[in-house]
Protein backbone atom coordinates (compact mmCIF):
# COMPACT_ATOMS: atom_id res chain seq x y z
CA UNK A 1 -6.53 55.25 -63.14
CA UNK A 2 -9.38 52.90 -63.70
CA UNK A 3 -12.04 53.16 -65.58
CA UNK A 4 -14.15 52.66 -62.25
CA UNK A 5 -12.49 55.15 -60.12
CA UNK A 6 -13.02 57.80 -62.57
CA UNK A 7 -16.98 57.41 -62.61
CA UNK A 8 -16.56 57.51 -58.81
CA UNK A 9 -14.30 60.52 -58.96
CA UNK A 10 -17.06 62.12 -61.80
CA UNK A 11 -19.77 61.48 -59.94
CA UNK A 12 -18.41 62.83 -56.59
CA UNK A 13 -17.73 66.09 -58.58
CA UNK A 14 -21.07 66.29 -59.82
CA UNK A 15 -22.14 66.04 -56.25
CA UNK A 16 -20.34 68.89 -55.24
CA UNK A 17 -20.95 70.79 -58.34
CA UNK A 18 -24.56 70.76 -58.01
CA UNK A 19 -24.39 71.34 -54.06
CA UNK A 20 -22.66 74.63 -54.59
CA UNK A 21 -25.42 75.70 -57.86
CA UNK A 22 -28.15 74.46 -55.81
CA UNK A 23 -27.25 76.81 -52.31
CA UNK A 24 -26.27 79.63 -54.91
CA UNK A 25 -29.85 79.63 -56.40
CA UNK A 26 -31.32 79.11 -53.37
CA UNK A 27 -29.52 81.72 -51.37
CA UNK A 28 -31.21 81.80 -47.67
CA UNK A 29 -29.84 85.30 -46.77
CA UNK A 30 -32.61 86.99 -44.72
CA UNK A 31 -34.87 89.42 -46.95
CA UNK A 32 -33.89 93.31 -45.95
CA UNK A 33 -36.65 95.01 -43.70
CA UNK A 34 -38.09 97.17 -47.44
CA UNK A 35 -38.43 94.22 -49.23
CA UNK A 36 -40.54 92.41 -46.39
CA UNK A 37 -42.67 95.40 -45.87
CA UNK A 38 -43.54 95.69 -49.59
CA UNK A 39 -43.94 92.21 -49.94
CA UNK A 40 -46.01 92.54 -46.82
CA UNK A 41 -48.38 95.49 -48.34
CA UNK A 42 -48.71 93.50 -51.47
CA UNK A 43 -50.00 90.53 -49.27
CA UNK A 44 -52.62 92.25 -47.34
CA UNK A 45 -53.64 95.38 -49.75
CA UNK A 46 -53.07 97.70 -46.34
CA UNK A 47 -51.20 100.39 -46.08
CA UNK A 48 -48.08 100.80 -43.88
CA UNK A 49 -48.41 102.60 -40.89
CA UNK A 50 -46.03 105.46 -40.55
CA UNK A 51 -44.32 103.63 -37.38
CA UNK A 52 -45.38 101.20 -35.75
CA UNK A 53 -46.34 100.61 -32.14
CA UNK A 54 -44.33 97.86 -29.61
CA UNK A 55 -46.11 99.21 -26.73
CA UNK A 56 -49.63 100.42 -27.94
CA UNK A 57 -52.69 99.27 -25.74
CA UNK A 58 -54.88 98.02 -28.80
CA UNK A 59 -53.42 96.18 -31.61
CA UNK A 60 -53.65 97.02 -35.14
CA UNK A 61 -56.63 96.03 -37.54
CA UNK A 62 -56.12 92.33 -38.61
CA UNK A 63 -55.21 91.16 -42.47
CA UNK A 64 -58.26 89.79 -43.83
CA UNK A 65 -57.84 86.27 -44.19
CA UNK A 66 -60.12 83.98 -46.77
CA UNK A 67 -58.52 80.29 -45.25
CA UNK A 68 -57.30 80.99 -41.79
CA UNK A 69 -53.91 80.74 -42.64
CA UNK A 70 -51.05 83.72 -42.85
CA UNK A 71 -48.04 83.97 -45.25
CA UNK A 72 -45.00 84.27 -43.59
CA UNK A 73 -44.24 87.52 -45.04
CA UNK A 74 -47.88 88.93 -43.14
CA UNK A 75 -46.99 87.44 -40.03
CA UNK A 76 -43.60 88.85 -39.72
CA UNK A 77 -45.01 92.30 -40.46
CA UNK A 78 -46.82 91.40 -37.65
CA UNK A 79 -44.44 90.45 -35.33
CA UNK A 80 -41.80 93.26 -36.14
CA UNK A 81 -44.65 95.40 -34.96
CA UNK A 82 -44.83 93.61 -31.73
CA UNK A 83 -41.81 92.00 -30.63
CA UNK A 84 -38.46 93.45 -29.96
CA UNK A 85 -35.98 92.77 -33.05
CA UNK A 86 -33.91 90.42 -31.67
CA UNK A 87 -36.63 88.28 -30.83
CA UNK A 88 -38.71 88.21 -34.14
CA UNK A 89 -37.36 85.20 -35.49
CA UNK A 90 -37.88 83.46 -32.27
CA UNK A 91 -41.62 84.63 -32.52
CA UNK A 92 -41.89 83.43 -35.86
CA UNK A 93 -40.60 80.03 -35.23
CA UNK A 94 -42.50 79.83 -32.34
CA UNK A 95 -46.01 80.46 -34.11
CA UNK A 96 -44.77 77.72 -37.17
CA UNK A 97 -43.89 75.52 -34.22
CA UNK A 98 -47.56 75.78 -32.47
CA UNK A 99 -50.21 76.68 -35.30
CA UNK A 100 -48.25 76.43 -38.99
CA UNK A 101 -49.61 79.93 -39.14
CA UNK A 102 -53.18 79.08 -38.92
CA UNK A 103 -55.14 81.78 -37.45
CA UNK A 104 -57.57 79.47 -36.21
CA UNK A 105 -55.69 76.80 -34.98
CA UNK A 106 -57.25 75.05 -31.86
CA UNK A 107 -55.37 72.52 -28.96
CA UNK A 108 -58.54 70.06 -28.81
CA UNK A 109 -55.78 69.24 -25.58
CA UNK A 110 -55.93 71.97 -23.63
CA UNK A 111 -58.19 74.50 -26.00
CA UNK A 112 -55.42 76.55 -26.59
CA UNK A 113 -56.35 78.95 -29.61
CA UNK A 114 -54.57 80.95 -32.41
CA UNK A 115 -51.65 81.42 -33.91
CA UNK A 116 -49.42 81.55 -30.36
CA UNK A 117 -52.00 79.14 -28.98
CA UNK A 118 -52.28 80.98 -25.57
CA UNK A 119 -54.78 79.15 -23.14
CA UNK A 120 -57.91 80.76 -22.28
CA UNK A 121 -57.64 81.84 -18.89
CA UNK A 122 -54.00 83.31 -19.83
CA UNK A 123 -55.54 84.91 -22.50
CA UNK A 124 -58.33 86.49 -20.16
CA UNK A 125 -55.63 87.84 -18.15
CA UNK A 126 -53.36 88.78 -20.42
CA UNK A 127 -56.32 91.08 -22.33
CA UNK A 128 -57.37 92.47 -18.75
CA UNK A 129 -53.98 93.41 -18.06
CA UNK A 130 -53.79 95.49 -21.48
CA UNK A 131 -56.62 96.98 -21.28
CA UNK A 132 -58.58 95.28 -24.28
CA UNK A 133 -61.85 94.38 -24.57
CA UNK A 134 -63.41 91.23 -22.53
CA UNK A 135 -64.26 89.65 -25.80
CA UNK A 136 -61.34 90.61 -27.71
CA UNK A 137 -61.11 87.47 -30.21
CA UNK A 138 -58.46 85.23 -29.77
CA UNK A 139 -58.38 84.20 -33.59
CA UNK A 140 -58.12 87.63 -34.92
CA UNK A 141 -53.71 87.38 -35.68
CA UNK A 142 -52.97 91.02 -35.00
CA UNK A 143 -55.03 91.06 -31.28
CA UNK A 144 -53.30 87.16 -31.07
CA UNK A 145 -49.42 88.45 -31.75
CA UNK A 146 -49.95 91.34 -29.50
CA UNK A 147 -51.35 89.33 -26.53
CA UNK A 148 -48.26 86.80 -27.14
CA UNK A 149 -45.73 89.70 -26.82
CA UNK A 150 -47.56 90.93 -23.50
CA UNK A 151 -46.80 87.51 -22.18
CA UNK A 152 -42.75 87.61 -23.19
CA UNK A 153 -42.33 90.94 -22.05
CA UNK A 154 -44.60 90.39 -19.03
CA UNK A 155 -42.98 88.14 -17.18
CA UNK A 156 -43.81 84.62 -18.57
CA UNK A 157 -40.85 85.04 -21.07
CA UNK A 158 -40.64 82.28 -23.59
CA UNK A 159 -40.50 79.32 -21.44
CA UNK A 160 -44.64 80.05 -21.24
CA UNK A 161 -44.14 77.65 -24.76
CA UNK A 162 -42.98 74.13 -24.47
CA UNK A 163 -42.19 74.34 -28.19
CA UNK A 164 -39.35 76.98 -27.60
């Protein structure tokens, strides 16, 4: 064997070697539902509610945020509060597709608003239909997930997105 072909034969190895330490310390398995509730209290200094609510009228109090913009461990508390389990990781993509997680995110487009960006008639209707109040705020994340699950489960499903 050449002296060549063994540097390409090393260096292919080390290639390999590095893919297999690099996925190994980087394992992507999905967090177990304690771990992303703890992680989630620690995040937002509230305390857990005993069990949460899919169908309640009037969504929780929101985390208090200092730049707009939710950790993806907040949001999926969130959403698991919200949204049926199967569908939580579609929710969460969704919201990182439309707003990056920023609360206050804004379509100068269309004027959109919030995290799901739901227009502003929608969101009238939507907030009529479950019973909040008129002037419910749009940019508040727990009152903005909630209103995005009435629209899945009300009959606009998920094609209501075009980033689905």
């Amino acid at each position: 064997m050449s002296f060549h072909r063994f540097i390409h034969m090393a260096g292919w190895a080390a290639v390999i070697l590095l893919t297999i330490v690099g996925f190994a310390a980087f394992n992507t398995s999905a967090p177990r539902a304690g771990e992303v509730r703890n992680e989630a209290i620690l995040a937002t200094s509230e305390a857990p509610d005993p069990a949460p609510a899919t169908t309640a009228a009037s969504p929780s109090s929101s985390v208090e945020l200092e730049t707009g913009w939710l950790d993806s461990v907040a949001f999926r508390e969130m959403v698991n509060a919200r949204f049926a389990a199967s569908d939580v990781n579609q929710a969460v993509r969704l919201a990182w597709c439309l707003s990056r997680f920023d609360a206050d995110a804004i379509d100068p487009s269309t004027g959109a608003v919030g995290l799901f960006q739901i227009d502003p008639i929608d969101w009238s209707t939507a907030v009529a239909d479950m019973g909040l109040p008129a002037d419910a705020d749009p940019f508040d994340p727990a009152v903005n997930v909630a209103v995005a699950a009435h629209i899945v489960y009300g009959g606009s499903g998920w094609g209501y997105w075009s980033c689905v």
